[in-house]
Protein backbone atom coordinates (compact mmCIF):
# COMPACT_ATOMS: atom_id res chain seq x y z
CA UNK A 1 101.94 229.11 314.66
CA UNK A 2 104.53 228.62 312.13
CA UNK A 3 107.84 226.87 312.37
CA UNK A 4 111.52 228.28 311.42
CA UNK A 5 114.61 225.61 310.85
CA UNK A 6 117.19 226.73 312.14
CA UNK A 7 121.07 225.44 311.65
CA UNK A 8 123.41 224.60 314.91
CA UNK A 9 126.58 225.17 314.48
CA UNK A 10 129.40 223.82 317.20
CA UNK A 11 132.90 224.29 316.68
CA UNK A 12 135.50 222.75 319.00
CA UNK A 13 136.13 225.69 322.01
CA UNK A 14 133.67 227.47 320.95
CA UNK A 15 130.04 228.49 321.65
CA UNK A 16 127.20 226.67 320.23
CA UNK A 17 125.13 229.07 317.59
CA UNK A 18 122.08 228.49 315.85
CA UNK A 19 121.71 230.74 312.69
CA UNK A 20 117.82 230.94 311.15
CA UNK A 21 118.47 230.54 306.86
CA UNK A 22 114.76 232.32 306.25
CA UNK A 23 115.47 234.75 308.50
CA UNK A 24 118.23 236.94 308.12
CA UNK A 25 120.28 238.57 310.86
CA UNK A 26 118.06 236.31 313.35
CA UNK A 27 120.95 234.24 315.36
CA UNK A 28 121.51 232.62 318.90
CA UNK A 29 124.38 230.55 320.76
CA UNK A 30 124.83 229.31 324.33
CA UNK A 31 127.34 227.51 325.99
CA UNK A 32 125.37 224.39 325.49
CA UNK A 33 122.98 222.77 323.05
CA UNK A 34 120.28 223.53 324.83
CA UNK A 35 120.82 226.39 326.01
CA UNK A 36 121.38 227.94 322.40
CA UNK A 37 118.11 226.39 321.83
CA UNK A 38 116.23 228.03 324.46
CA UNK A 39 117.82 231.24 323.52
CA UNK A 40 117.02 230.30 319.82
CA UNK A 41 113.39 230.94 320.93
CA UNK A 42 113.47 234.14 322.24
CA UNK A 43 115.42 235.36 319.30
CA UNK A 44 112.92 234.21 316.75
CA UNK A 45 110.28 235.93 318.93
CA UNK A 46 112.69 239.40 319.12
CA UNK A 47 113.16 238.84 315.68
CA UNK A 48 109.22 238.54 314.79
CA UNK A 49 108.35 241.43 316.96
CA UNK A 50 111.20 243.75 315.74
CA UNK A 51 109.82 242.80 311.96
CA UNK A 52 106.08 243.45 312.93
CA UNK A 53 106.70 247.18 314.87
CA UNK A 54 108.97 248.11 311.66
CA UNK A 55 105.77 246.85 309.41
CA UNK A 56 107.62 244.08 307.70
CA UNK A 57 105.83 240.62 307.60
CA UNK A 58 108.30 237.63 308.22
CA UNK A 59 108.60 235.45 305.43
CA UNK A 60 106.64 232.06 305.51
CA UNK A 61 108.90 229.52 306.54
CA UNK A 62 110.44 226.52 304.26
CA UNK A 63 110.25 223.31 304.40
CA UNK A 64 112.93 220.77 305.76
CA UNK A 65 113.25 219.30 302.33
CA UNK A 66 112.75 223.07 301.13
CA UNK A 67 116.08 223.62 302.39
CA UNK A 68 117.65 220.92 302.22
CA UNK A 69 117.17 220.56 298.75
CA UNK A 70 119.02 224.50 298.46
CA UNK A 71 122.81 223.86 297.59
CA UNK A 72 123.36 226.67 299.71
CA UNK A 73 122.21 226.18 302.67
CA UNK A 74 123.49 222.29 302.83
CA UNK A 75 127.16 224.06 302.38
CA UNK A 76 126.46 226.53 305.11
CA UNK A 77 124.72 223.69 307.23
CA UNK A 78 128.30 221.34 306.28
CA UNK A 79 126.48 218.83 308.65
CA UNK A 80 125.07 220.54 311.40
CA UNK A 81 121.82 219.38 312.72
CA UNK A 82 119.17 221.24 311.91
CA UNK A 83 116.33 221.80 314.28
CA UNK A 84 112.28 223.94 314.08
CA UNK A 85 111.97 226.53 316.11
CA UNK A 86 108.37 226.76 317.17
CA UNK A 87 107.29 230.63 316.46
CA UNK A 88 103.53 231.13 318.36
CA UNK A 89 101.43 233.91 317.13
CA UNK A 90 101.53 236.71 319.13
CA UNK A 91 98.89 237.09 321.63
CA UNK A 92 95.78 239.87 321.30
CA UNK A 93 94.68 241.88 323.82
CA UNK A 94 90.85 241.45 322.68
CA UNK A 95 91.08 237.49 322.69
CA UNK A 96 92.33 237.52 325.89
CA UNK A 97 89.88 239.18 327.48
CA UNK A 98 85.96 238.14 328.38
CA UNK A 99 83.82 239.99 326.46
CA UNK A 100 80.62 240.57 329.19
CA UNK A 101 76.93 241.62 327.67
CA UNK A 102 76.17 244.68 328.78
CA UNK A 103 73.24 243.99 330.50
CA UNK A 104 75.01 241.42 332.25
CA UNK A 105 77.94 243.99 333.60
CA UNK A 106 74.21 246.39 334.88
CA UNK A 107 73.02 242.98 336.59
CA UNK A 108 76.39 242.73 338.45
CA UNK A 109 76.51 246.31 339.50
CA UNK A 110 73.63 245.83 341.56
């Protein structure tokens, strides 16, 4: 599980949009804070997936004071809040399934 900060940005009549600094091209909005949040999740998950089928590893996230401390990003940020987006690992197939001994499965078949 790693975690991705992630800027909100909310200008007046407009949408609210969450842009990810480590990550780039990943981006979400909604109409509402939340909302943008929610859909901030499945982005970074798109994002992640789109990375790992094309063979790219994501980088390893920063630090709040990481990038905080990057001139930067606190002029992009100009104030916005900042939030983590929680990215899970993807799930396996393998771990997700009960592995049954053999003789066990014969046992059961009779």
């Amino acid at each position: 599980m790693k975690t991705y900060f992630a800027i909100v940005h909310k200008d007046e009549d407009s949408a609210v949009g969450i842009v990810f600094p480590d990550l780039p091209g990943c981006f979400s909005a909604g109409d509402t804070y939340d909302e943008a949040i929610a859909n901030a999740h499945a982005a970074l998950r798109l994002y992640a997936d789109a990375e790992r089928r094309s063979g790219r590893k994501l980088p390893s996230p920063r630090t709040f004071e990481a990038l905080y401390a990057d001139r930067e990003i606190r002029t992009e940020a100009k104030g916005a809040p900042f939030v983590g987006i929680r990215l899970d690992d993807p799930p396996r197939a393998a771990a997700k399934m009960k592995r049954i001994p053999r003789e066990k499965r014969r046992q059961g078949a009779r």
